[in-house]
C-alpha atoms as a PDB file:
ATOM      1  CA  UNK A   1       5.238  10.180 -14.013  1.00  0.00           C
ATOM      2  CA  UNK A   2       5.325   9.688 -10.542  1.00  0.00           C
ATOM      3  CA  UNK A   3       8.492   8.624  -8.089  1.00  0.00           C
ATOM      4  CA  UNK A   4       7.534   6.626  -4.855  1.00  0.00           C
ATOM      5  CA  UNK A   5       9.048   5.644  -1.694  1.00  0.00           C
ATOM      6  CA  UNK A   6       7.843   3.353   1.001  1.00  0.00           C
ATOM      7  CA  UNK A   7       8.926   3.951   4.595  1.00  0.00           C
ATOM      8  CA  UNK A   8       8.134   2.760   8.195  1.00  0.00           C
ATOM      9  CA  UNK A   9       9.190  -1.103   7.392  1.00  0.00           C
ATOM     10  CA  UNK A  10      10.993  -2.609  10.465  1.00  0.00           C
ATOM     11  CA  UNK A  11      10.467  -5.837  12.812  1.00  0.00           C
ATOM     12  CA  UNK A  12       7.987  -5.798  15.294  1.00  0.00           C
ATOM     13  CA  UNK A  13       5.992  -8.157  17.720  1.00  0.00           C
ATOM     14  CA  UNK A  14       2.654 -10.453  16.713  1.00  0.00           C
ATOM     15  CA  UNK A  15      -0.072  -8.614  17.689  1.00  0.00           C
ATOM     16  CA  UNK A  16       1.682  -5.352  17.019  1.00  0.00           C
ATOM     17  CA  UNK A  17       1.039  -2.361  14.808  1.00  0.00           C
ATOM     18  CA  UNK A  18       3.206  -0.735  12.195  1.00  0.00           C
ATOM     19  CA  UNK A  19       2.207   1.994   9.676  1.00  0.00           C
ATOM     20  CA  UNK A  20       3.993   2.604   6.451  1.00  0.00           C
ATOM     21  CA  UNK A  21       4.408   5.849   4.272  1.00  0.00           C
ATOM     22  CA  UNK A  22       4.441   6.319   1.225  1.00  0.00           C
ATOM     23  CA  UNK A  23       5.937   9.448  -0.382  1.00  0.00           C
ATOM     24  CA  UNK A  24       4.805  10.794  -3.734  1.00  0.00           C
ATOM     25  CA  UNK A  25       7.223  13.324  -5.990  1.00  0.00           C
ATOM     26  CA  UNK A  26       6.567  14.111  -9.657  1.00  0.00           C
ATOM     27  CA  UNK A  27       2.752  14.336 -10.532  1.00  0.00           C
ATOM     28  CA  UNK A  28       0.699  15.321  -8.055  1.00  0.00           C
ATOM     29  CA  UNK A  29      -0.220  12.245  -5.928  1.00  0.00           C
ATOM     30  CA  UNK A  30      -4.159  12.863  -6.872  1.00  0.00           C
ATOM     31  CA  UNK A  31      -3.954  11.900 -10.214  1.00  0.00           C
ATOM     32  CA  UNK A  32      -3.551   8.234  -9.182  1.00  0.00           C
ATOM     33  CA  UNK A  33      -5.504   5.629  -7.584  1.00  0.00           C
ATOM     34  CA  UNK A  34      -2.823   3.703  -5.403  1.00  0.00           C
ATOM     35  CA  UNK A  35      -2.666   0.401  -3.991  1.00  0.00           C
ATOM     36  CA  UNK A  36      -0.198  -1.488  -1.441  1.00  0.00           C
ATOM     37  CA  UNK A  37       1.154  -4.841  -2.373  1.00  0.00           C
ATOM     38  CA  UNK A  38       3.376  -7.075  -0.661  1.00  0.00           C
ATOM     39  CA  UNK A  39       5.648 -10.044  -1.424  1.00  0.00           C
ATOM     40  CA  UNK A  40       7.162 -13.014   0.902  1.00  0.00           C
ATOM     41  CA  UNK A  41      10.147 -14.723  -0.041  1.00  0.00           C
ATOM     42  CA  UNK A  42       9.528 -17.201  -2.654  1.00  0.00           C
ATOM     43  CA  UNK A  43       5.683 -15.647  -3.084  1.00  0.00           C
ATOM     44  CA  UNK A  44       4.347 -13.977  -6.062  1.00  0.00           C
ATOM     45  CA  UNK A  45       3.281 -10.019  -5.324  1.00  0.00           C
ATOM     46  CA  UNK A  46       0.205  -9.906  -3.323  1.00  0.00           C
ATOM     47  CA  UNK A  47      -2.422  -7.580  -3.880  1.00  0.00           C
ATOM     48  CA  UNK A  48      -3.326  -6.373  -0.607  1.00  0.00           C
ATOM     49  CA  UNK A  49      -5.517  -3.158  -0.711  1.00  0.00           C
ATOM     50  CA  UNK A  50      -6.208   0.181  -3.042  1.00  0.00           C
ATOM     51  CA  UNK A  51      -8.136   3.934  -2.306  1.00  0.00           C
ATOM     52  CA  UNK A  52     -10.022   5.604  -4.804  1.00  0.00           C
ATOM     53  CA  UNK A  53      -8.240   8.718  -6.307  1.00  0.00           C
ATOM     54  CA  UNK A  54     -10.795  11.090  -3.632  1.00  0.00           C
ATOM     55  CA  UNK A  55     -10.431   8.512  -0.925  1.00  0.00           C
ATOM     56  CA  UNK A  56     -14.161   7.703  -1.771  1.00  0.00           C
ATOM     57  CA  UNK A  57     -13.398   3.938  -1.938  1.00  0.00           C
ATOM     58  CA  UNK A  58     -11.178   1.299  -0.444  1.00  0.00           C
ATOM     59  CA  UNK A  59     -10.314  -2.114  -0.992  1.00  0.00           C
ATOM     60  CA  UNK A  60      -9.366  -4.728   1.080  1.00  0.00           C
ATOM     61  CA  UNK A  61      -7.913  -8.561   0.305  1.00  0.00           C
ATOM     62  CA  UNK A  62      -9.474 -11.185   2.698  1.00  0.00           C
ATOM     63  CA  UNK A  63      -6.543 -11.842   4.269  1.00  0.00           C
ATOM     64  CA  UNK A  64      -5.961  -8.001   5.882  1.00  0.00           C
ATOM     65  CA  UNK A  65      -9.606  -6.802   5.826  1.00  0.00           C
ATOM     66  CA  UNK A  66     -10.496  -5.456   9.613  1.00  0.00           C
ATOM     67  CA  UNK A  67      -6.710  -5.248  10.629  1.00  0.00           C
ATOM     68  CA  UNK A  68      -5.051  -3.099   7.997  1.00  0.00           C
ATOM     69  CA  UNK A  69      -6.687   0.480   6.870  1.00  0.00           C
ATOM     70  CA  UNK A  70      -5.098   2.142   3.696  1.00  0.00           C
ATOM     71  CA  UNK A  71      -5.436   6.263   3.801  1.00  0.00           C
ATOM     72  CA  UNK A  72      -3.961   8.980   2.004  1.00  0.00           C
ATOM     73  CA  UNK A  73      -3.354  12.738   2.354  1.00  0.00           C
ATOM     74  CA  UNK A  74      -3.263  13.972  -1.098  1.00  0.00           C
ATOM     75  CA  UNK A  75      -2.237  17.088   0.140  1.00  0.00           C
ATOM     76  CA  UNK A  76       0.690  16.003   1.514  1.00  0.00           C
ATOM     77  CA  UNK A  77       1.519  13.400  -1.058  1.00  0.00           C
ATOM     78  CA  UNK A  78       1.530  10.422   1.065  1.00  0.00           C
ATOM     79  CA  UNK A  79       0.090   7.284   0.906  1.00  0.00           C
ATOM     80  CA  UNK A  80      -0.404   5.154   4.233  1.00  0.00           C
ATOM     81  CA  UNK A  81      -0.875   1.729   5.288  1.00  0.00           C
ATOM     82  CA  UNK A  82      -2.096   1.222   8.813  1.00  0.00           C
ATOM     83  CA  UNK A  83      -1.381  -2.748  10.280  1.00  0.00           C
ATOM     84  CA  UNK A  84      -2.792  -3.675  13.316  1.00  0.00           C
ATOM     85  CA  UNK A  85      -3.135  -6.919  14.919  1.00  0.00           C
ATOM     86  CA  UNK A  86       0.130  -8.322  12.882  1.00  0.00           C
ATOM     87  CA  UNK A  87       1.041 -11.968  12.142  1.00  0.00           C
ATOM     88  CA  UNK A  88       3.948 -14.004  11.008  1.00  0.00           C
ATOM     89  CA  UNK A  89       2.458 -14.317   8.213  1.00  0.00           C
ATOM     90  CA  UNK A  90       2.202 -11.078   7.127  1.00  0.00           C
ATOM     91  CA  UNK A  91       6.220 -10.762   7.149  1.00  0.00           C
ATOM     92  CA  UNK A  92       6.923  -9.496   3.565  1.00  0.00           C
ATOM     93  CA  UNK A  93       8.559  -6.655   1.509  1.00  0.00           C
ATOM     94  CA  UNK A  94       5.542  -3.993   1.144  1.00  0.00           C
ATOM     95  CA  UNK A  95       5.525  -1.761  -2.141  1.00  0.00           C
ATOM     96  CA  UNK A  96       3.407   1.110  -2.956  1.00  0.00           C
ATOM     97  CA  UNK A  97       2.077   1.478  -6.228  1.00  0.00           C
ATOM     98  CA  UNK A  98       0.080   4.123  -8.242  1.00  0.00           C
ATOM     99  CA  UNK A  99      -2.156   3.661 -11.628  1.00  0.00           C
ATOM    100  CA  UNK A 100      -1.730   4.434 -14.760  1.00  0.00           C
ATOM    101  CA  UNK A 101      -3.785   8.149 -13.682  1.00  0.00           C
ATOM    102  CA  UNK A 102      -6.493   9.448 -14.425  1.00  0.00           C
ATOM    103  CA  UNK A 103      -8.902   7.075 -13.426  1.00  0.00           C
ATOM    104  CA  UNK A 104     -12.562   8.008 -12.229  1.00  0.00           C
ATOM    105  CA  UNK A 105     -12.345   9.692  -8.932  1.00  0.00           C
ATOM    106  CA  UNK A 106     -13.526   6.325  -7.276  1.00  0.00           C
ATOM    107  CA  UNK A 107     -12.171   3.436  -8.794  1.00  0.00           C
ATOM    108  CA  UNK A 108     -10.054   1.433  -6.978  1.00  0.00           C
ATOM    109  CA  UNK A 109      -7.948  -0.722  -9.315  1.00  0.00           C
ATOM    110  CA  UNK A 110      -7.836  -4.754  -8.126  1.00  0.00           C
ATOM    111  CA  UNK A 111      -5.443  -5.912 -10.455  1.00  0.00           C
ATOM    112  CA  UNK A 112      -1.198  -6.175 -10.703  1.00  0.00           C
ATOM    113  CA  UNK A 113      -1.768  -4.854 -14.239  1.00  0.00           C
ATOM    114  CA  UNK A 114      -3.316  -1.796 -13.497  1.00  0.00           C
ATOM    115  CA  UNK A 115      -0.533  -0.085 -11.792  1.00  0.00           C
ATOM    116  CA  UNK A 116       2.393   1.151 -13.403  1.00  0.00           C
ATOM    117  CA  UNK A 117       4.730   2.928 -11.212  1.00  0.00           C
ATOM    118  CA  UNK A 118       6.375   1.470  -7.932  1.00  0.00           C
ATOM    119  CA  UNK A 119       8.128   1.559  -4.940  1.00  0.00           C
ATOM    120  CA  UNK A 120      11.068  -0.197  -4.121  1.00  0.00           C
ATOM    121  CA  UNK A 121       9.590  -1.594  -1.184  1.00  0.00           C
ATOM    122  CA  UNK A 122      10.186  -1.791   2.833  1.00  0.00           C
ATOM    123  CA  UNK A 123      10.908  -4.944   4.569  1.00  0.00           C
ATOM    124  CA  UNK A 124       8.326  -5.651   7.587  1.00  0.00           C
ATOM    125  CA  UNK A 125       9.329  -8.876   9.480  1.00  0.00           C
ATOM    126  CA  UNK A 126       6.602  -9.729  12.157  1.00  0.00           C
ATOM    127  CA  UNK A 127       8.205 -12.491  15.267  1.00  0.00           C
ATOM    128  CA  UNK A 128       5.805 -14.866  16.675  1.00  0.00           C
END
C-alpha cells in the first residue's frame, strides 16, 4: 500500500505557472504507475495525465497537452505536475493517484479504474 499527499496547490494568475508535489510513503513509489487527476466543482474527476513506472512514457489529455509536464523522481518518492500557461478553466482540486503496482515498466494507465490509491487533493484556483 501506498500513502500520498499532494502539495503546491494555491491561487495564482492566468498565464501563470504552478507545480505540484506529490509525496509517496509506504511502498516504494516505483512500484506504481501514477497519474494526476483533477476535479471542478460540480465536475466528475478528470483524467489529466500518467508516467510509466521508469518514466519511459507519458500521457497527456487534450486539454493540458503542451502546457502541463508530469515527472517523477522515484528516488525521492515524489510525483510532480508542472502547469504552465494556466487558465480559469483549469481551477480545480488536483489529486495524485498510483496503480494497482506492478504494472509493465511502461504502461501508463488511462483509465479512473486503474488506480487505486489517492491523494486527498490540493486546491489550485487560477484568476482571469
Amino acid at each position: 500500500q501506498v500513502q500520498l499527499v499532494e502539495f503546491g496547490g494555491g491561487l495564482v494568475q492566468a498565464g501563470g505557472s504552478l507545480r505540484l508535489s506529490c509525496a509517496a510513503s509506504g511502498r516504494t513509489l516505483s512500484y506504481y504507475a501514477m497519474g494526476w487527476f483533477r476535479q471542478a466543482p460540480g465536475n466528475e474527476r478528470e483524467f489529466i495525465a500518467a508516467i510509466s513506472r521508469n518514466s519511459g512514457r507519458t500521457y497527456y489529455t487534450a486539454s493540458v497537452k503542451g502546457r502541463f509536464t508530469i515527472s517523477r523522481d522515484n528516488g525521492k518518492s515524489t510525483l510532480y505536475l508542472q502547469m504552465n500557461m494556466l487558465k480559469s478553466e483549469d481551477t480545480a482540486v488536483y489529486f495524485c493517484a498510483a496503480d494497482s503496482g506492478n504494472s509493465d515498466s511502461y504502461y501508463v494507465p488511462k483509465t479512473t479504474s486503474e488506480y487505486h490509491n489517492w491523494g486527498q487533493g490540493t486546491q489550485v484556483t487560477v484568476s482571469s
